[in-house]
PDB file of N, CA and C in Angstrom:
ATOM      1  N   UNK A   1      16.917 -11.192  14.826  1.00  0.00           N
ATOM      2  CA  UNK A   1      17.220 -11.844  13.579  1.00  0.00           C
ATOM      3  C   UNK A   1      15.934 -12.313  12.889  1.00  0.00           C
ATOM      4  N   UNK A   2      14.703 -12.740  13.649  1.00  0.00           N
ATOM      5  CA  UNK A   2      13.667 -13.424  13.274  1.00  0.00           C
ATOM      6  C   UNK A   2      12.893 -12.452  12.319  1.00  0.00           C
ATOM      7  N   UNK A   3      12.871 -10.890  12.972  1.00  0.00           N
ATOM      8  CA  UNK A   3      12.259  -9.924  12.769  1.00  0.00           C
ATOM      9  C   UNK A   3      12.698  -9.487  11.404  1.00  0.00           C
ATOM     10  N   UNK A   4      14.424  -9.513  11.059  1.00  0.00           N
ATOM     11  CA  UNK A   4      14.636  -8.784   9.604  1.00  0.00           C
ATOM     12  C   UNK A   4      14.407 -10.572   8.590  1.00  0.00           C
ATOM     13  N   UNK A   5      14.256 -11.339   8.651  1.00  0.00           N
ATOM     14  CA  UNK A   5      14.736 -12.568   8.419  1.00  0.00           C
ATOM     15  C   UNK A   5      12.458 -12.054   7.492  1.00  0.00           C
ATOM     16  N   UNK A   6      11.498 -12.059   8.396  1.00  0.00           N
ATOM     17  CA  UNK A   6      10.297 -11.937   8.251  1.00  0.00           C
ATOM     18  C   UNK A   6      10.422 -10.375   7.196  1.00  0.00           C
ATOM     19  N   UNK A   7      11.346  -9.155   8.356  1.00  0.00           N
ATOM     20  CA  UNK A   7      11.033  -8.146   6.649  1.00  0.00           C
ATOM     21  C   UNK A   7      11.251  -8.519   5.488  1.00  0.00           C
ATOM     22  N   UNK A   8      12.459  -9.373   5.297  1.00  0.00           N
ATOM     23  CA  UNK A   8      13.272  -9.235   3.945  1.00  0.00           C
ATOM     24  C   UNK A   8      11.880 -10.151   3.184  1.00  0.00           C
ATOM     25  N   UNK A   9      11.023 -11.250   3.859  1.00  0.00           N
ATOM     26  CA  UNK A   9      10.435 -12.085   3.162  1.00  0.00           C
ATOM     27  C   UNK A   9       8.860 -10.924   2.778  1.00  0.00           C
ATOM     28  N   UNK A  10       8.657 -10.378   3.377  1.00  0.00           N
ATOM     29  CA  UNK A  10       7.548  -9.441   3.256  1.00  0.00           C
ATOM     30  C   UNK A  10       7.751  -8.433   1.966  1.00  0.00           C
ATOM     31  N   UNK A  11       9.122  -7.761   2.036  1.00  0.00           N
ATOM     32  CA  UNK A  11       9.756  -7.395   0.737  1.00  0.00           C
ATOM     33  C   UNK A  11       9.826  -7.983  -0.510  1.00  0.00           C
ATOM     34  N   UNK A  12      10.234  -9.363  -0.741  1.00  0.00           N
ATOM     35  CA  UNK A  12      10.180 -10.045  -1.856  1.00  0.00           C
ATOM     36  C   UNK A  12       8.739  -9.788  -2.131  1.00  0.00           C
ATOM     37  N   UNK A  13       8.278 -10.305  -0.799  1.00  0.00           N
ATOM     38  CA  UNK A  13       6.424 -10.676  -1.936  1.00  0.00           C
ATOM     39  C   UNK A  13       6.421  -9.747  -2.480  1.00  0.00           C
ATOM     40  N   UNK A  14       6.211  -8.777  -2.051  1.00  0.00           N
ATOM     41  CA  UNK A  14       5.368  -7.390  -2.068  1.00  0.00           C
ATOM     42  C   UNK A  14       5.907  -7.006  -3.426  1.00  0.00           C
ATOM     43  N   UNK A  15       7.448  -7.091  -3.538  1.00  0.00           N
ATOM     44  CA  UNK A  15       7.821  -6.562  -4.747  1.00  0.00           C
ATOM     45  C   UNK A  15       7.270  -7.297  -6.457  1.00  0.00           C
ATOM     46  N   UNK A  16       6.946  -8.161  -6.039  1.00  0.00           N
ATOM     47  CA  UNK A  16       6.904  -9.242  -7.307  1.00  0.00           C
ATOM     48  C   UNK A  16       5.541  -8.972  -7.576  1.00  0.00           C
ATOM     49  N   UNK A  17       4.096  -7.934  -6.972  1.00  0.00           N
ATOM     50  CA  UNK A  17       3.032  -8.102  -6.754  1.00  0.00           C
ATOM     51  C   UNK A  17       2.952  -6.698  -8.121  1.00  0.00           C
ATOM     52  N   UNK A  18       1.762  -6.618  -8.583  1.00  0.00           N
ATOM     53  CA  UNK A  18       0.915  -5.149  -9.296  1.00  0.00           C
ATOM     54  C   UNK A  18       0.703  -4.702  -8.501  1.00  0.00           C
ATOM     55  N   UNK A  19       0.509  -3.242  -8.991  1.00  0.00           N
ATOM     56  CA  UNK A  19       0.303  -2.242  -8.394  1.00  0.00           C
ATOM     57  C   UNK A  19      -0.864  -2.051  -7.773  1.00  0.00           C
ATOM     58  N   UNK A  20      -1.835  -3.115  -7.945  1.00  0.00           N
ATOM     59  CA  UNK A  20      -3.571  -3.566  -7.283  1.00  0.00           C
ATOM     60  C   UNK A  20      -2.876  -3.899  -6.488  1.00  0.00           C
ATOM     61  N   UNK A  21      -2.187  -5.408  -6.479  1.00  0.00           N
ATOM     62  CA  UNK A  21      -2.031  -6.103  -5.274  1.00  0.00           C
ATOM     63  C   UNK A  21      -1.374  -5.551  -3.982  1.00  0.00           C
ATOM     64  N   UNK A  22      -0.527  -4.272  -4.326  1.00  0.00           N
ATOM     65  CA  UNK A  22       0.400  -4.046  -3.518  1.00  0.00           C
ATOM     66  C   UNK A  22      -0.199  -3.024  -2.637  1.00  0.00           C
ATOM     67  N   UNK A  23      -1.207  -2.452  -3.615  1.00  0.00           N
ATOM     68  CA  UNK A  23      -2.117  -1.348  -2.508  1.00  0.00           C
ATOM     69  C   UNK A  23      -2.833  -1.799  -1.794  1.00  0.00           C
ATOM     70  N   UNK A  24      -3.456  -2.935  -2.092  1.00  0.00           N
ATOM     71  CA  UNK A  24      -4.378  -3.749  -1.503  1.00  0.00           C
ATOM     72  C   UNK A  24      -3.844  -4.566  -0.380  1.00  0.00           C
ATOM     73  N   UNK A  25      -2.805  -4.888  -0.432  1.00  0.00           N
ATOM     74  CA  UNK A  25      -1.614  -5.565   0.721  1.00  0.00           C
ATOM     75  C   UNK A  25      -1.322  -4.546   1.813  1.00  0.00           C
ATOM     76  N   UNK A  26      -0.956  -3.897   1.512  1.00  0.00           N
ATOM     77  CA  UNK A  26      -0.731  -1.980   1.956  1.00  0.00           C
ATOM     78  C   UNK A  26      -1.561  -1.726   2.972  1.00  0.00           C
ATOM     79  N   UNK A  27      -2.933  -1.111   2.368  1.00  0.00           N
ATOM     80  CA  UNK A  27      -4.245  -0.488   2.595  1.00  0.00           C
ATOM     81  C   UNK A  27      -4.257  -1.875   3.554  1.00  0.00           C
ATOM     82  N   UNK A  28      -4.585  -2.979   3.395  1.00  0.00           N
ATOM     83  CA  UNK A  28      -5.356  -3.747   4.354  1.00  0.00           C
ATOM     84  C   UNK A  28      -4.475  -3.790   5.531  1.00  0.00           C
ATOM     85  N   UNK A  29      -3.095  -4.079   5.498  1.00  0.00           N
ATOM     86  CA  UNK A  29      -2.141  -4.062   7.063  1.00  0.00           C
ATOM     87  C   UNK A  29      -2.372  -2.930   6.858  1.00  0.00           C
ATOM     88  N   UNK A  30      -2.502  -2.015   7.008  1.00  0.00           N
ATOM     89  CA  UNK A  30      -2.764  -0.261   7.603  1.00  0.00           C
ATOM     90  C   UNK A  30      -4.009  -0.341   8.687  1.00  0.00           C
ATOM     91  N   UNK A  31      -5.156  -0.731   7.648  1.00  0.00           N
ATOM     92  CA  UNK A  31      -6.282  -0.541   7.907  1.00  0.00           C
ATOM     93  C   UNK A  31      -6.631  -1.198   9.166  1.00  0.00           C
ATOM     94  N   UNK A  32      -6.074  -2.552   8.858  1.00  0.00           N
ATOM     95  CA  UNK A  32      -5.949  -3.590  10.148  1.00  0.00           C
ATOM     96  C   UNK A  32      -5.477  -3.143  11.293  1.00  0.00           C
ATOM     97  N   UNK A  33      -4.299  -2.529  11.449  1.00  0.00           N
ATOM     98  CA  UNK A  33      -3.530  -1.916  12.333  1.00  0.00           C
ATOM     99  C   UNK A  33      -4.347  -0.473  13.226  1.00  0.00           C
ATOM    100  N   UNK A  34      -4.814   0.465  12.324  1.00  0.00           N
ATOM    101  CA  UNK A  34      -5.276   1.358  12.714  1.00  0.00           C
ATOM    102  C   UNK A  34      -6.541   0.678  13.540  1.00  0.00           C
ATOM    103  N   UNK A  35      -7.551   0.409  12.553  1.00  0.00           N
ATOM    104  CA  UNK A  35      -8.606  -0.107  13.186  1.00  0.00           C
ATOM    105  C   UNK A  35      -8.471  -0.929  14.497  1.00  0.00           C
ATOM    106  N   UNK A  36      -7.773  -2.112  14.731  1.00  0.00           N
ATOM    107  CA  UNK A  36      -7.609  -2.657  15.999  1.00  0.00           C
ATOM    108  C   UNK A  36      -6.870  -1.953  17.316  1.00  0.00           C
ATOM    109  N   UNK A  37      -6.069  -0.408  16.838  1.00  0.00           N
ATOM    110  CA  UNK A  37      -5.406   0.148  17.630  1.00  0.00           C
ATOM    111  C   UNK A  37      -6.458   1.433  18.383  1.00  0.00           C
ATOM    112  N   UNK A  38      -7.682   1.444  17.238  1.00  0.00           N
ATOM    113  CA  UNK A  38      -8.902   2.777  18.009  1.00  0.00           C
ATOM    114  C   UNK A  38     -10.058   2.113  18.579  1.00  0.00           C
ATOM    115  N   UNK A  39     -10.211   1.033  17.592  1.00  0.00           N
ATOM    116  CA  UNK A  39     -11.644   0.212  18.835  1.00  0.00           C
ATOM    117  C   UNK A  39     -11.002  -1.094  19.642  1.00  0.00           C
ATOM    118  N   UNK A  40      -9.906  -1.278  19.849  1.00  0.00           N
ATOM    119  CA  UNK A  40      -9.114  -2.192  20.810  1.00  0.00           C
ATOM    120  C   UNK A  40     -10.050  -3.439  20.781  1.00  0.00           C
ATOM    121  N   UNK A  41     -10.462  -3.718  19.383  1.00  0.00           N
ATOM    122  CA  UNK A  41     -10.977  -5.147  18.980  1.00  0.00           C
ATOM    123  C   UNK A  41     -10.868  -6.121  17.645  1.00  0.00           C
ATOM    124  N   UNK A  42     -10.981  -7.401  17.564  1.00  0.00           N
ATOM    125  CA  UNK A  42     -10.658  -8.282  16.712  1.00  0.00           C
ATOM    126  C   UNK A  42     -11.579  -7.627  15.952  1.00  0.00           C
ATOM    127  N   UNK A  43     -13.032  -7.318  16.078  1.00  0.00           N
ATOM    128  CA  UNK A  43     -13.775  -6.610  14.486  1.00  0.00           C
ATOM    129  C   UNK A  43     -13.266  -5.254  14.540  1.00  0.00           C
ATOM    130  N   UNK A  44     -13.256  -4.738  15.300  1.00  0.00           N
ATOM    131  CA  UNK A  44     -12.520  -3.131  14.472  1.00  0.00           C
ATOM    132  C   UNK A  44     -11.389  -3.261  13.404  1.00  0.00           C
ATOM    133  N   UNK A  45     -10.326  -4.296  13.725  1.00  0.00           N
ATOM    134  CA  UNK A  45      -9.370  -4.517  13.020  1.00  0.00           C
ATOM    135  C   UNK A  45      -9.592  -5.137  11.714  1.00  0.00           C
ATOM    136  N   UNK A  46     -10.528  -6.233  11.851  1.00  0.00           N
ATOM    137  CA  UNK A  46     -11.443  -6.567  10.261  1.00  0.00           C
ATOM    138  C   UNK A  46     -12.211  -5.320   9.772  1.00  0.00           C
ATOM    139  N   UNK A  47     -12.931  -4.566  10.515  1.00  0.00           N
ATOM    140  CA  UNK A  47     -13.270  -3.671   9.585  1.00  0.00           C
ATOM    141  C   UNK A  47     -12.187  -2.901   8.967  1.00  0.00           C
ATOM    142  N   UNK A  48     -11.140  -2.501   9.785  1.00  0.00           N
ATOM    143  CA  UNK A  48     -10.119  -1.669   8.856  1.00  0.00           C
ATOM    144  C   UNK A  48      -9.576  -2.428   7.851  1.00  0.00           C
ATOM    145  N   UNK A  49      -9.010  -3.542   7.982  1.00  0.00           N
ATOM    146  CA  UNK A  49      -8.547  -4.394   7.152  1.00  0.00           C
ATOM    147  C   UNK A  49      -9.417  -4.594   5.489  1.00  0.00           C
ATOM    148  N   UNK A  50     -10.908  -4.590   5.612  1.00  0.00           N
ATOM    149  CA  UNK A  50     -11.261  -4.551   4.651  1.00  0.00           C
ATOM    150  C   UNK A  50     -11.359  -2.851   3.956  1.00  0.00           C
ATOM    151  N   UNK A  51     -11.310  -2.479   4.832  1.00  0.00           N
ATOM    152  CA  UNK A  51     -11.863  -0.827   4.276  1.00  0.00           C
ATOM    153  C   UNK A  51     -10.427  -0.230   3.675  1.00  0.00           C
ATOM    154  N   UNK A  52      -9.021  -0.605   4.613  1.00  0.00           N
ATOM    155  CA  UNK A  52      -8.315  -0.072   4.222  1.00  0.00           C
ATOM    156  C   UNK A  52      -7.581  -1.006   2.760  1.00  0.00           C
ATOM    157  N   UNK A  53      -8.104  -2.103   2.684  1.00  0.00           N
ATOM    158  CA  UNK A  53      -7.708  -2.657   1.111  1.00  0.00           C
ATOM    159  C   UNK A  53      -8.687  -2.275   0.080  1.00  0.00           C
ATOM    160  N   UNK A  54      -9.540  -1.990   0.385  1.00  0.00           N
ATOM    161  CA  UNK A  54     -10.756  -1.358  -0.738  1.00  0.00           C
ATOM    162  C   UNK A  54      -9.939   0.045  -1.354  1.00  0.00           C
ATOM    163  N   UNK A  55      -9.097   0.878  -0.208  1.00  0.00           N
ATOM    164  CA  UNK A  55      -8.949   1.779  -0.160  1.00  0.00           C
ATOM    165  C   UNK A  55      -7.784   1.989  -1.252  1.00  0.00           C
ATOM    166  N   UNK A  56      -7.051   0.683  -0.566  1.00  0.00           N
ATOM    167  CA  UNK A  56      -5.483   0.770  -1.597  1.00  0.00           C
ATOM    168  C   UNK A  56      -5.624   0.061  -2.672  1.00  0.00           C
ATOM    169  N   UNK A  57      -6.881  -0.591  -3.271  1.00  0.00           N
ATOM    170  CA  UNK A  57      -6.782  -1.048  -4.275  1.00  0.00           C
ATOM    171  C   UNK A  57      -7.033   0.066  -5.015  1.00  0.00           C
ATOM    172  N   UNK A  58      -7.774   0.951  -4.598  1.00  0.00           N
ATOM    173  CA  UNK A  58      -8.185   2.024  -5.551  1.00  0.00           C
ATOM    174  C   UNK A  58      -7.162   2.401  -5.920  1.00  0.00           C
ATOM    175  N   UNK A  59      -5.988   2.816  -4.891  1.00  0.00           N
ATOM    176  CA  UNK A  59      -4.966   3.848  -5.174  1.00  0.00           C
ATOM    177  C   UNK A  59      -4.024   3.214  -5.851  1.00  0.00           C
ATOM    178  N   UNK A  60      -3.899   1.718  -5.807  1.00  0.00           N
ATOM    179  CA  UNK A  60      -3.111   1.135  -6.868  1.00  0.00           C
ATOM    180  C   UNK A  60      -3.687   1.093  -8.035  1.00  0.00           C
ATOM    181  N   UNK A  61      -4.816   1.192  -8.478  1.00  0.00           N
ATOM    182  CA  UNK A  61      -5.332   0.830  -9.580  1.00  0.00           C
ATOM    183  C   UNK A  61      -5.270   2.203 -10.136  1.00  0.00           C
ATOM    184  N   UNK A  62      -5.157   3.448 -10.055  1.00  0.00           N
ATOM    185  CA  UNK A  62      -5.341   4.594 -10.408  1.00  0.00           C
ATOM    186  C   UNK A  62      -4.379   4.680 -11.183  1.00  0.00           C
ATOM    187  N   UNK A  63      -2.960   4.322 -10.769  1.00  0.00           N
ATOM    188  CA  UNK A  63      -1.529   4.567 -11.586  1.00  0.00           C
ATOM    189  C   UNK A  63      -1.935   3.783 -12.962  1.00  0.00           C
ATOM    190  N   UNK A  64      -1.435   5.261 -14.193  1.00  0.00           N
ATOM    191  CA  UNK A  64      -1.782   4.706 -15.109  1.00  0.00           C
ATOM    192  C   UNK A  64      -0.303   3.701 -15.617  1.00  0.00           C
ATOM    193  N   UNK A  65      -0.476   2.597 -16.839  1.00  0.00           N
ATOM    194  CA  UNK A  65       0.636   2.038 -17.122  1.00  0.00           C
ATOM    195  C   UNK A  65       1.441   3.025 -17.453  1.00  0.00           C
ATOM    196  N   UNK A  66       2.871   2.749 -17.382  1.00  0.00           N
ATOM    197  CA  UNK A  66       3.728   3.282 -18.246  1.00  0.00           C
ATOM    198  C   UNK A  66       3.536   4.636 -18.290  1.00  0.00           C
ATOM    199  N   UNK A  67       3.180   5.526 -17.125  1.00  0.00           N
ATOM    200  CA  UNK A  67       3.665   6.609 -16.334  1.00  0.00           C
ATOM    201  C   UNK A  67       4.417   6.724 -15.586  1.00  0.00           C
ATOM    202  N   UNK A  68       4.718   7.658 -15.111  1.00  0.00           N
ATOM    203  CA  UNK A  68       5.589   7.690 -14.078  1.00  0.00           C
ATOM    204  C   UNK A  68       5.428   9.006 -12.942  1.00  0.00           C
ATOM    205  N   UNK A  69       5.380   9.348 -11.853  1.00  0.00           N
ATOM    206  CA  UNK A  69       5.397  10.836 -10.778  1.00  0.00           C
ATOM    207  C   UNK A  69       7.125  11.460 -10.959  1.00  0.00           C
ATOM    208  N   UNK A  70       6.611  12.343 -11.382  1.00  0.00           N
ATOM    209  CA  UNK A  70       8.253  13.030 -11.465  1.00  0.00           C
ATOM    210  C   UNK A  70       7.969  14.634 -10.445  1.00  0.00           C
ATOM    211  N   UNK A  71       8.972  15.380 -10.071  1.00  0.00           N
ATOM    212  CA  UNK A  71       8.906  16.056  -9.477  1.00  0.00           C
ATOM    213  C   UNK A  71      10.336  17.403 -10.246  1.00  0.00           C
ATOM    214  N   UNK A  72       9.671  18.484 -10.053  1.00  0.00           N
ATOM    215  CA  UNK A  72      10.322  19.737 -10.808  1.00  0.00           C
ATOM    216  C   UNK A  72      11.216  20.073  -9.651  1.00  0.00           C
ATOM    217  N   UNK A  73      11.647  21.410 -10.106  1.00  0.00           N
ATOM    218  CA  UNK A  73      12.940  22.315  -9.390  1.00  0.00           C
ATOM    219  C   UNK A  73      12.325  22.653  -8.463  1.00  0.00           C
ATOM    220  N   UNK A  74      10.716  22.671  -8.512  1.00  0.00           N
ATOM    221  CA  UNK A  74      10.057  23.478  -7.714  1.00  0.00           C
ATOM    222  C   UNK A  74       9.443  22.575  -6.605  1.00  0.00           C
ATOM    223  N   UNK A  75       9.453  21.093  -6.581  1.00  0.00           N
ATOM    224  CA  UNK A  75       9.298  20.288  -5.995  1.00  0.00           C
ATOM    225  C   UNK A  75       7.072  20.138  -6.465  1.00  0.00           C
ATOM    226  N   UNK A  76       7.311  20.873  -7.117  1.00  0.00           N
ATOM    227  CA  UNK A  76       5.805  19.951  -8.234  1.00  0.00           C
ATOM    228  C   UNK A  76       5.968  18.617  -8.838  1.00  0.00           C
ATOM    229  N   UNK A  77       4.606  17.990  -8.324  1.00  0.00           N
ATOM    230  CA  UNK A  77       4.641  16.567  -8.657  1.00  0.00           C
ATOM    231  C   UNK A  77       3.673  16.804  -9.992  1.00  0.00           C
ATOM    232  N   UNK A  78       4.360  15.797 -11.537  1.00  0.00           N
ATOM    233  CA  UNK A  78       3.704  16.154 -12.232  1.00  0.00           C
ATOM    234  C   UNK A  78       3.791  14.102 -12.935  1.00  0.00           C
ATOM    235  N   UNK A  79       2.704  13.625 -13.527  1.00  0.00           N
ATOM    236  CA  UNK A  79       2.750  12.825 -14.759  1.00  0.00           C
ATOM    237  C   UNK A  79       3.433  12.421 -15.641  1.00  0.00           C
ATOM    238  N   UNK A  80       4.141  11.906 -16.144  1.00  0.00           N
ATOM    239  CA  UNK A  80       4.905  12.051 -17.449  1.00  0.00           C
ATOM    240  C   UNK A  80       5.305  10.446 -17.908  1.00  0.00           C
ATOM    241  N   UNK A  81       5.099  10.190 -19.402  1.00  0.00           N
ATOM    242  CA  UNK A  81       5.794   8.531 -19.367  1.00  0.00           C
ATOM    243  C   UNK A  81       6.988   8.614 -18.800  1.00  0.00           C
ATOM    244  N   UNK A  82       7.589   7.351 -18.408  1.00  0.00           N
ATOM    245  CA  UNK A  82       8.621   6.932 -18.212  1.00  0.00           C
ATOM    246  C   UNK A  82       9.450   6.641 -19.166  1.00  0.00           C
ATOM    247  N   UNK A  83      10.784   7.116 -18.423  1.00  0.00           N
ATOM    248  CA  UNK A  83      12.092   7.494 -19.480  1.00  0.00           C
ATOM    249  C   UNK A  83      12.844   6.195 -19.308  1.00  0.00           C
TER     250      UNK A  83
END
């Protein structure tokens, strides 16, 4: 119970955040995770943590406003405003 009780609250934030913040939230628990899981240490995990929010800020910041990823018949991902 503790466990979905902590997702559902991780969900709100996340949702209410930009598209910076959310990559950057993202990217850093990734980064954190990976990193402390290959050098089995408290700084490996800071280094991922920072590297992997550097990482997702980029990728949040890239989405332009008021676009959108749409996908064809053909399963091509293409650009387009939002409808």
């Amino acid at each position: 119970m503790k466990k979905i009780i902590v997702a559902v609250a991780l969900i709100g934030t996340l949702a209410s955040c930009t598209p910076e913040e959310r990559g950057t939230t993202i990217g850093a628990g990734t980064g954190a995770i990976i990193g402390g899981a290959v050098s089995n240490s408290w700084g490996g995990a800071a280094i991922g943590a920072v590297a992997g929010g550097a990482v997702g800020y980029l990728i949040g910041h890239s989405s332009r406003q008021g676009y959108c990823i749409y996908r064809d018949r053909n399963g091509r991902r293409y650009e387009a405003r939002c409808r």
